[in-house]
PDB file of N, CA and C in Angstrom:
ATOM      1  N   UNK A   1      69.641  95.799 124.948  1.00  0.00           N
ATOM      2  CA  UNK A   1      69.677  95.924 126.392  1.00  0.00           C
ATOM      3  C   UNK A   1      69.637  94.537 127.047  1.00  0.00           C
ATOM      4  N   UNK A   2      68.450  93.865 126.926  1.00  0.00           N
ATOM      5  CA  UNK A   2      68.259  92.571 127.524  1.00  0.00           C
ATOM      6  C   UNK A   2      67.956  91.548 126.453  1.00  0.00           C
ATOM      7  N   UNK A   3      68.728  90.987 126.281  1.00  0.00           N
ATOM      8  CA  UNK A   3      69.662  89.564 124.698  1.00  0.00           C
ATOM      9  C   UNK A   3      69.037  88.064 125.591  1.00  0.00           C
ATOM     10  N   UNK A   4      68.547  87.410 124.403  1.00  0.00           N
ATOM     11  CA  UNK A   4      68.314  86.132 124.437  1.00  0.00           C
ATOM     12  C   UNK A   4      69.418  85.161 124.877  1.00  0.00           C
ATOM     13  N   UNK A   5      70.708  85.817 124.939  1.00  0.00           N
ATOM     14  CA  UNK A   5      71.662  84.892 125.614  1.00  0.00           C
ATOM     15  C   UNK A   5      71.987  85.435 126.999  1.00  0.00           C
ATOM     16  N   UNK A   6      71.742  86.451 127.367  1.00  0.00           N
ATOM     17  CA  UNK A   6      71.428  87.083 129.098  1.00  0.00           C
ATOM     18  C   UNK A   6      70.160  86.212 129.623  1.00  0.00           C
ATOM     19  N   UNK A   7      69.242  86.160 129.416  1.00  0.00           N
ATOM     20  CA  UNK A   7      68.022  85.589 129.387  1.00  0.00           C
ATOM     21  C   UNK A   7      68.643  83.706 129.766  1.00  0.00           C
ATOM     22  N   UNK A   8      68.976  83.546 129.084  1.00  0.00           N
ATOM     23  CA  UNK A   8      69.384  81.859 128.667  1.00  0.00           C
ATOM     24  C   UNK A   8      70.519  81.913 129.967  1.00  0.00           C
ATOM     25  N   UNK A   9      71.760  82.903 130.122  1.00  0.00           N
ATOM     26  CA  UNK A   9      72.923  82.680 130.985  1.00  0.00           C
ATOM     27  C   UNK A   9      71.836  82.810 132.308  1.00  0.00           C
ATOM     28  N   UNK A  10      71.238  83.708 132.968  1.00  0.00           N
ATOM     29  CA  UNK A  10      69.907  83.705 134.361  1.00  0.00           C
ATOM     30  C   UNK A  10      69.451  82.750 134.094  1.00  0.00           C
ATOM     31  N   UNK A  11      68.543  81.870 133.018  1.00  0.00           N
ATOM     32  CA  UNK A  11      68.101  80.828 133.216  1.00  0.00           C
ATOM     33  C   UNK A  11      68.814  79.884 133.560  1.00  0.00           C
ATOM     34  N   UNK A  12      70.086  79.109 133.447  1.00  0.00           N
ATOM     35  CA  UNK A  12      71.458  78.271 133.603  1.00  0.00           C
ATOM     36  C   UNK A  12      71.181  78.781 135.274  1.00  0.00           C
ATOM     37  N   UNK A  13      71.977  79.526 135.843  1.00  0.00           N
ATOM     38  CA  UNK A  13      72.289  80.305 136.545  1.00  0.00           C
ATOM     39  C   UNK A  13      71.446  80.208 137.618  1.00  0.00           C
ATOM     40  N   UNK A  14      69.922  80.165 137.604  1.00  0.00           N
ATOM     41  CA  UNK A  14      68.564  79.767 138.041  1.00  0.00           C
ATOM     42  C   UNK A  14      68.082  78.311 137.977  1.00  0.00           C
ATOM     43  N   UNK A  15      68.983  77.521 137.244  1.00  0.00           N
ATOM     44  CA  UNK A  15      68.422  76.242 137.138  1.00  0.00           C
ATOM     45  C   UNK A  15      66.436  76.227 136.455  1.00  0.00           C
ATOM     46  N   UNK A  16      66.634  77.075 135.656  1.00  0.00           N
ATOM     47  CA  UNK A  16      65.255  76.835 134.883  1.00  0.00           C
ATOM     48  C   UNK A  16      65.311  76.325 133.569  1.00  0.00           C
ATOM     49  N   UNK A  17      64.508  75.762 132.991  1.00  0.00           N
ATOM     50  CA  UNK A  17      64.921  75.510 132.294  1.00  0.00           C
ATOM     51  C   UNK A  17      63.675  76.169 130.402  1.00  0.00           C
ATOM     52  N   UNK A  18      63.656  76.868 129.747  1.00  0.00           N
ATOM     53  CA  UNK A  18      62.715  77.629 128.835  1.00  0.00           C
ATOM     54  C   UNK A  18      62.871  77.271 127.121  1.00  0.00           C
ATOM     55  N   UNK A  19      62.062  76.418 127.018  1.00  0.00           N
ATOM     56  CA  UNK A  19      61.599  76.630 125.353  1.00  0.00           C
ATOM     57  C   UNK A  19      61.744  77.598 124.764  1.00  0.00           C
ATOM     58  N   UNK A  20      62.285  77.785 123.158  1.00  0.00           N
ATOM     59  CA  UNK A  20      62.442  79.094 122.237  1.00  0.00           C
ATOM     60  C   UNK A  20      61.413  79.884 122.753  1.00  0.00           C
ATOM     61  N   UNK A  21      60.384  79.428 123.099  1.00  0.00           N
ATOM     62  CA  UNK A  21      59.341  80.474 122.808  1.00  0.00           C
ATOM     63  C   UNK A  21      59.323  81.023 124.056  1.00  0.00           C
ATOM     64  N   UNK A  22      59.010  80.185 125.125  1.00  0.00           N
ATOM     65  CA  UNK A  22      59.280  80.794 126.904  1.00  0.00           C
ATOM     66  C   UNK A  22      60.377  81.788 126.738  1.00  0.00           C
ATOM     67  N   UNK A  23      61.749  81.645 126.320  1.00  0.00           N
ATOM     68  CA  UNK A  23      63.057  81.985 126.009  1.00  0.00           C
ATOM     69  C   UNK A  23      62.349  84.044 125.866  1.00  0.00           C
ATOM     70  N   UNK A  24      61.855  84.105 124.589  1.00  0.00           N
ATOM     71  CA  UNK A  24      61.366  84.684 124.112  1.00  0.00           C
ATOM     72  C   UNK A  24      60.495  85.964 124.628  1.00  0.00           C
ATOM     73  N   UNK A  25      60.109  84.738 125.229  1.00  0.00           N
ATOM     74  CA  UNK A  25      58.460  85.637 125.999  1.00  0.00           C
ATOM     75  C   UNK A  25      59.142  86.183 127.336  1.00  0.00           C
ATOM     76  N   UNK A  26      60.261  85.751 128.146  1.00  0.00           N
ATOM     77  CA  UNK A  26      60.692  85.857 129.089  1.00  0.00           C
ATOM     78  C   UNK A  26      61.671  87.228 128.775  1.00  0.00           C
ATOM     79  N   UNK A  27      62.933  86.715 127.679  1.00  0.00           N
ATOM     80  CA  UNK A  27      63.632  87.529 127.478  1.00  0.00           C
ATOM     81  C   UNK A  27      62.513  89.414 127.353  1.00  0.00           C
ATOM     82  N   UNK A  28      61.362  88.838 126.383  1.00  0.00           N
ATOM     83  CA  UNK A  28      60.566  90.627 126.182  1.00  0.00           C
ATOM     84  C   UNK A  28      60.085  91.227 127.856  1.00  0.00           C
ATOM     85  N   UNK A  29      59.686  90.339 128.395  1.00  0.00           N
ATOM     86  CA  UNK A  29      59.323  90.535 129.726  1.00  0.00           C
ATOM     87  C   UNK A  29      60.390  91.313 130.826  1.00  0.00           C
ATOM     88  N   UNK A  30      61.532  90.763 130.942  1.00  0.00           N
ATOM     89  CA  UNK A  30      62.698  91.271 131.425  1.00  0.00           C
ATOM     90  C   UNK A  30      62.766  92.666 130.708  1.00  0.00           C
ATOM     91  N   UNK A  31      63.029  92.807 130.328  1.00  0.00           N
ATOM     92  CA  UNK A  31      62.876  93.984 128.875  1.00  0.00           C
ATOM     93  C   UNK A  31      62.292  95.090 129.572  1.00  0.00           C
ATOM     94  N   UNK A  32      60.405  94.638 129.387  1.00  0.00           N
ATOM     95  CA  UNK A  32      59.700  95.145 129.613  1.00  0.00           C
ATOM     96  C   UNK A  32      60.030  95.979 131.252  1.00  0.00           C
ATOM     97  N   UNK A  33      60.379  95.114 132.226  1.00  0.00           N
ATOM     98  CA  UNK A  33      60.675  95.622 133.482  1.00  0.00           C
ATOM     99  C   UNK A  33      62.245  96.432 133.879  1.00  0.00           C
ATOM    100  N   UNK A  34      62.987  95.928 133.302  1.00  0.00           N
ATOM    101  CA  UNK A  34      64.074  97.235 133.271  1.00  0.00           C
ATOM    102  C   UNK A  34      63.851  98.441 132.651  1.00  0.00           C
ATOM    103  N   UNK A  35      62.970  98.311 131.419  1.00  0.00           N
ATOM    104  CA  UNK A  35      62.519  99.987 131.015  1.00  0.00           C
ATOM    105  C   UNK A  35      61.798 100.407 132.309  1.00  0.00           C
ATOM    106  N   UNK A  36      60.888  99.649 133.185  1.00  0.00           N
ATOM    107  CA  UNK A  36      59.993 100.617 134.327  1.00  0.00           C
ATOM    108  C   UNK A  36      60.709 100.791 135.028  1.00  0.00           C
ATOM    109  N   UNK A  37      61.877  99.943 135.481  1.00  0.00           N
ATOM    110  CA  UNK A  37      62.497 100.483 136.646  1.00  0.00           C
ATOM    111  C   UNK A  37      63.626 101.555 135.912  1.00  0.00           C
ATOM    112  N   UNK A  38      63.679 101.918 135.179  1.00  0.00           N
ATOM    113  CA  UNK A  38      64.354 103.048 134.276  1.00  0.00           C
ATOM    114  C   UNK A  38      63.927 104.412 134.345  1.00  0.00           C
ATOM    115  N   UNK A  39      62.489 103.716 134.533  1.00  0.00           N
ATOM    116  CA  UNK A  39      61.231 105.192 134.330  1.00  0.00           C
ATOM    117  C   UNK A  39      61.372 105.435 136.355  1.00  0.00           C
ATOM    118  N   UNK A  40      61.362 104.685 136.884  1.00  0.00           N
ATOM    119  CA  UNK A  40      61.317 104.483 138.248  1.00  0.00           C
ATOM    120  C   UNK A  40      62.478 105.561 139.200  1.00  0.00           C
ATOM    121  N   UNK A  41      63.956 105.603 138.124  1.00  0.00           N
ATOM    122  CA  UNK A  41      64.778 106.209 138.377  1.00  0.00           C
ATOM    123  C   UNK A  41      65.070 107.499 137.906  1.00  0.00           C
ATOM    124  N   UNK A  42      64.165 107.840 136.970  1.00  0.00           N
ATOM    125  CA  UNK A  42      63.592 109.448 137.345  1.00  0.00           C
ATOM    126  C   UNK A  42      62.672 110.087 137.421  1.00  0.00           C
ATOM    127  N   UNK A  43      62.225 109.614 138.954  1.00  0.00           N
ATOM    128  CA  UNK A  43      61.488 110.218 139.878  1.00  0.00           C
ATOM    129  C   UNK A  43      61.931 111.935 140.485  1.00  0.00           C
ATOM    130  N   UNK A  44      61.129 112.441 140.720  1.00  0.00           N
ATOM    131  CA  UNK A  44      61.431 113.687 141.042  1.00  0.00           C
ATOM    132  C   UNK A  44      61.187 113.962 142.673  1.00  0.00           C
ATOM    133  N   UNK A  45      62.298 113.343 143.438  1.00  0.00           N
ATOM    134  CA  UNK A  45      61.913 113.523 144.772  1.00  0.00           C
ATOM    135  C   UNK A  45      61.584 115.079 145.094  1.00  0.00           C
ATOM    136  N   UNK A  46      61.758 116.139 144.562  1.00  0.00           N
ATOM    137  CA  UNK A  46      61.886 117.080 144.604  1.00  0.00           C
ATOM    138  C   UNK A  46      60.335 118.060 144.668  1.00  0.00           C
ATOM    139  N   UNK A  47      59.266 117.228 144.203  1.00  0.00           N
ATOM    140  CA  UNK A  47      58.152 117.532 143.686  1.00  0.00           C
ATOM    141  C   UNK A  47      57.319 117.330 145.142  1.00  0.00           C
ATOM    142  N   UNK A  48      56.726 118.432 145.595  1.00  0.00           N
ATOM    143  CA  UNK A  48      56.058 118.478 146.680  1.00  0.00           C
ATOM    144  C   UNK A  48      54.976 117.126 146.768  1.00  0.00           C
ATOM    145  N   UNK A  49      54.825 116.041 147.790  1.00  0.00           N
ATOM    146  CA  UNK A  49      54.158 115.163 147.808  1.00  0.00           C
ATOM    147  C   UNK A  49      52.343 115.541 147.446  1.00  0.00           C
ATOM    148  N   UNK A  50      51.793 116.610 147.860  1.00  0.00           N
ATOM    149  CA  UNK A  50      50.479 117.414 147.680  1.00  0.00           C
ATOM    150  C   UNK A  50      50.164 117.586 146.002  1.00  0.00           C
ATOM    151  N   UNK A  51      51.403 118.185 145.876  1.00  0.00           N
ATOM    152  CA  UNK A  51      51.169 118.259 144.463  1.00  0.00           C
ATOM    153  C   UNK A  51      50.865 117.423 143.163  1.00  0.00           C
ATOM    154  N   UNK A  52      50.648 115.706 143.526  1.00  0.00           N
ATOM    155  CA  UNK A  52      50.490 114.599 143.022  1.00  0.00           C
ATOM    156  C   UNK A  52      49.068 114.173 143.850  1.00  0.00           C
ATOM    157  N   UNK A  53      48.731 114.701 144.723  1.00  0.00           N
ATOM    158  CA  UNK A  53      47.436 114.396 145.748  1.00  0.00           C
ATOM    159  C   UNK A  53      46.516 114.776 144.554  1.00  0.00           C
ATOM    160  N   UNK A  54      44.954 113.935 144.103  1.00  0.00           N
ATOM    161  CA  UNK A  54      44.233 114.539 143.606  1.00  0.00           C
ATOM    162  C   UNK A  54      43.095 114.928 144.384  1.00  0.00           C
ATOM    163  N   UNK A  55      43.559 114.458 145.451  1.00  0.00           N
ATOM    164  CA  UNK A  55      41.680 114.741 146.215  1.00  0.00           C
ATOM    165  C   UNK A  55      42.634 116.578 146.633  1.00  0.00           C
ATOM    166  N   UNK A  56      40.833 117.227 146.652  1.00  0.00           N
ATOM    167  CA  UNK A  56      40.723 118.368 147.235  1.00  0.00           C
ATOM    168  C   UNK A  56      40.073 118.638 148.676  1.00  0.00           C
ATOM    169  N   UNK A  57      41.460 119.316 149.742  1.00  0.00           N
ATOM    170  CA  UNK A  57      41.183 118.476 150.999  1.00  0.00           C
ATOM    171  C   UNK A  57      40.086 119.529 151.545  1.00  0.00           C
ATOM    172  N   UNK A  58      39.610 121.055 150.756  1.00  0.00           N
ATOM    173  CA  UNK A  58      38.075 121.377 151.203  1.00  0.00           C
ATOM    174  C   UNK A  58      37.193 120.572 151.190  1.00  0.00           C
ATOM    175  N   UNK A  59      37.142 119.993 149.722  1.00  0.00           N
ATOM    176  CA  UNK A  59      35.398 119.207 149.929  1.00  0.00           C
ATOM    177  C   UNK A  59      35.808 117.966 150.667  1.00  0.00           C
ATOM    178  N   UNK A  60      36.415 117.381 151.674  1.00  0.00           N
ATOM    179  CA  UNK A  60      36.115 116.866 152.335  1.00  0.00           C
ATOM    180  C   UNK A  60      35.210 117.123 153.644  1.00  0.00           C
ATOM    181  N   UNK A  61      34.462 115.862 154.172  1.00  0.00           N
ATOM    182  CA  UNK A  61      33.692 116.201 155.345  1.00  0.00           C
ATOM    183  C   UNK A  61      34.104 116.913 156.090  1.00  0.00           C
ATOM    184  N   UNK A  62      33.503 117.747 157.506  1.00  0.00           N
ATOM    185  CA  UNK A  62      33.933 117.718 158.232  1.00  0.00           C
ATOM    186  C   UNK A  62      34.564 116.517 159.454  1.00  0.00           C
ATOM    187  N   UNK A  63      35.463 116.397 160.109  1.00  0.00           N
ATOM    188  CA  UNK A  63      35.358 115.591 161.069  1.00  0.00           C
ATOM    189  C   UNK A  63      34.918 115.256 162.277  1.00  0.00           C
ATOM    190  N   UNK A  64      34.002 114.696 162.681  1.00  0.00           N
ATOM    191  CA  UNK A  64      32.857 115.073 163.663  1.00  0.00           C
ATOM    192  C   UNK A  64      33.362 113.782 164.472  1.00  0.00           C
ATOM    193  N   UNK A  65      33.628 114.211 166.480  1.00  0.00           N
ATOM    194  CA  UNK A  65      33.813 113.143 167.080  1.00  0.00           C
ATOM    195  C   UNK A  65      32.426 112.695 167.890  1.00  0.00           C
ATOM    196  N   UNK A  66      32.268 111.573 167.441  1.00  0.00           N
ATOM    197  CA  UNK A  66      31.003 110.841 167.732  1.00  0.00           C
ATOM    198  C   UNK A  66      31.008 109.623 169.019  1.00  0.00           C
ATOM    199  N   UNK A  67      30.138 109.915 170.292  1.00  0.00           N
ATOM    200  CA  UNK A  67      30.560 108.938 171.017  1.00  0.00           C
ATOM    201  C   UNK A  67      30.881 107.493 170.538  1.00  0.00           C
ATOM    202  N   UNK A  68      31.850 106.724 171.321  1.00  0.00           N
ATOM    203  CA  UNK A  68      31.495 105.300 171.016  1.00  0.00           C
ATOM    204  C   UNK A  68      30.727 104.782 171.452  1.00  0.00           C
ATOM    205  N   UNK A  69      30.387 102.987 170.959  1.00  0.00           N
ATOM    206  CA  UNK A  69      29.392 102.131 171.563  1.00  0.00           C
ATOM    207  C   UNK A  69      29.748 101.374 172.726  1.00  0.00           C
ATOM    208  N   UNK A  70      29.263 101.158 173.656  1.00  0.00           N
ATOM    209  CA  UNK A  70      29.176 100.602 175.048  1.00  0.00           C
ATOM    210  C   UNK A  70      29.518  99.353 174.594  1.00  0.00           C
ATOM    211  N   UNK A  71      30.955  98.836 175.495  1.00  0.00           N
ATOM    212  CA  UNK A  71      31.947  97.630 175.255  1.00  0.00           C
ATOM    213  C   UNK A  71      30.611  96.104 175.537  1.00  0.00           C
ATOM    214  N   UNK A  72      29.926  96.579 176.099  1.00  0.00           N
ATOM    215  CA  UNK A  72      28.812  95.715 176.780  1.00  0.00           C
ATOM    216  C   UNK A  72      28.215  95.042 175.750  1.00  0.00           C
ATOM    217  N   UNK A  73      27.857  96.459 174.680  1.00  0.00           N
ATOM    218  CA  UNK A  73      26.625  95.663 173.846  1.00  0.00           C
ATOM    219  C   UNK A  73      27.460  95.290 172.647  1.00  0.00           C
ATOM    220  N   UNK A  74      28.968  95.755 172.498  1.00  0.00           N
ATOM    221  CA  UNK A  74      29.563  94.736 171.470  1.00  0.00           C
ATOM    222  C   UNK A  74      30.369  93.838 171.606  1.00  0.00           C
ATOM    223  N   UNK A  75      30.337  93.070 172.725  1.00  0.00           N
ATOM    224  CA  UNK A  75      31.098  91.928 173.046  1.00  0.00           C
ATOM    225  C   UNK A  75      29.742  90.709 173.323  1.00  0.00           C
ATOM    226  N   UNK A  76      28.453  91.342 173.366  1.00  0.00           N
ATOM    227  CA  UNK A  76      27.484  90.860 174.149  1.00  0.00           C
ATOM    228  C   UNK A  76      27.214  89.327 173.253  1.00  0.00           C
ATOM    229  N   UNK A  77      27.401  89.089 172.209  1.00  0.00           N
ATOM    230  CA  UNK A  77      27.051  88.312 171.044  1.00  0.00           C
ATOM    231  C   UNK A  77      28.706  87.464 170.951  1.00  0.00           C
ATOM    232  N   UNK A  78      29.690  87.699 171.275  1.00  0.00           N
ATOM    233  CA  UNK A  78      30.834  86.887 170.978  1.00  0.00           C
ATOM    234  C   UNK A  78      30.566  85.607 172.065  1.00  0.00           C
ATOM    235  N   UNK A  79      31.255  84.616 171.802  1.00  0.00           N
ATOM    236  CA  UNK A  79      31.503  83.050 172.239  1.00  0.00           C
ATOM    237  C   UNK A  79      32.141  83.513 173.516  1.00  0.00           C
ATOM    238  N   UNK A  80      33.435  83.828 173.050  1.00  0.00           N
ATOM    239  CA  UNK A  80      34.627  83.902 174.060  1.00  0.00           C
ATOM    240  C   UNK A  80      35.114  85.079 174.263  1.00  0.00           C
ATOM    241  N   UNK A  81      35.097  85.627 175.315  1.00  0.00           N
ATOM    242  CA  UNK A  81      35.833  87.037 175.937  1.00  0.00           C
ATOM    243  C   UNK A  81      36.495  86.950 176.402  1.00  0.00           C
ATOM    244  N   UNK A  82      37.851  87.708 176.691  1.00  0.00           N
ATOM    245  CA  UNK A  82      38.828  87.603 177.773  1.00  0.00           C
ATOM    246  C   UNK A  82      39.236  89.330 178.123  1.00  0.00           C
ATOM    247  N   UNK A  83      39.126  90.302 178.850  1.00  0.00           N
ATOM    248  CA  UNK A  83      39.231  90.836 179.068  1.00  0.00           C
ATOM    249  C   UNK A  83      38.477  92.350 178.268  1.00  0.00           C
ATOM    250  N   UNK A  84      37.645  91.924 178.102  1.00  0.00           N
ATOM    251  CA  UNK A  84      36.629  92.736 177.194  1.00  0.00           C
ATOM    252  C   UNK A  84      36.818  92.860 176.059  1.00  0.00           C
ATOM    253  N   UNK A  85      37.650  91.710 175.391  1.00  0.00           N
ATOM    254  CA  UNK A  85      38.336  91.717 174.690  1.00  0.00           C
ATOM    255  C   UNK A  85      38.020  89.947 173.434  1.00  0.00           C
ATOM    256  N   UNK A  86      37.418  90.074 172.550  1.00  0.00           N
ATOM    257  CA  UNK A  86      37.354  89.132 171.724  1.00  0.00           C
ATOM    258  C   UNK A  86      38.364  87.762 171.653  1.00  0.00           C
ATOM    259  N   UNK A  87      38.394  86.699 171.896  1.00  0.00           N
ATOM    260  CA  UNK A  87      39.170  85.756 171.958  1.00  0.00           C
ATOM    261  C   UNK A  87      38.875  84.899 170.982  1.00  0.00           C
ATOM    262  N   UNK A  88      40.195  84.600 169.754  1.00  0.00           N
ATOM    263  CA  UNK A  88      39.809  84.021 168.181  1.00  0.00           C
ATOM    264  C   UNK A  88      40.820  83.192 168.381  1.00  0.00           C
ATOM    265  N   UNK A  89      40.889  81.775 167.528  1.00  0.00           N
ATOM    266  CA  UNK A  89      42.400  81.341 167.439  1.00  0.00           C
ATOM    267  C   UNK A  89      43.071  81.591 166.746  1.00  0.00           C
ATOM    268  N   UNK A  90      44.274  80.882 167.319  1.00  0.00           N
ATOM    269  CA  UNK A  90      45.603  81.435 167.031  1.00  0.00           C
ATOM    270  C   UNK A  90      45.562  80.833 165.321  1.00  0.00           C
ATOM    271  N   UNK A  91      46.206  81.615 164.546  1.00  0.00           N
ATOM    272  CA  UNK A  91      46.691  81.297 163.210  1.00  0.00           C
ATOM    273  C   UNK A  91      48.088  81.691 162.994  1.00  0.00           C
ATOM    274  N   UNK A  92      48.539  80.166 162.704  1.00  0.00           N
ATOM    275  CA  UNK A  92      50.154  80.514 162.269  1.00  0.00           C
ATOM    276  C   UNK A  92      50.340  80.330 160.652  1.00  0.00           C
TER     277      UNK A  92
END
């Protein structure tokens, strides 16, 4: 399926450059990931999404709506506010 000279032509091709053994370890690796995406391509869209769910959605909690906390006493401790609203810097 996936040959030490496929491996070697992507490496050329990629400008990399791999030792026998990298060669090797790379070529099984490639390998390794076209068999998953193999396994990947028969998927059974067909199979109800629930039916792969393991949680059981009785024993979950109930959902209980609980007031919120007063904007007052959780902004009360921040530096900088701007519209009741937390003010952090910018990160690019």
């Amino acid at each position: 399926m996936f040959d030490s000279e496929l491996t070697r032509h992507l490496a050329v091709l990629s400008k990399l450059s791999f030792t026998d053994d990298e060669l090797a370890k790379m070529t099984s690796d490639m390998t390794d990931i076209i068999a998953l995406m193999d396994k990947v391509c028969d998927f059974n869209p067909e199979i109800k999404p629930y039916a792969l769910d393991a949680v059981d959605y009785k024993d979950l909690r109930k959902d209980n709506h609980n007031p919120s906390s007063e904007t007052e006493n959780i902004i009360s401790n921040a530096k900088n506010i701007k519209n009741n609203s937390f003010v952090v810097p910018k990160v690019v």
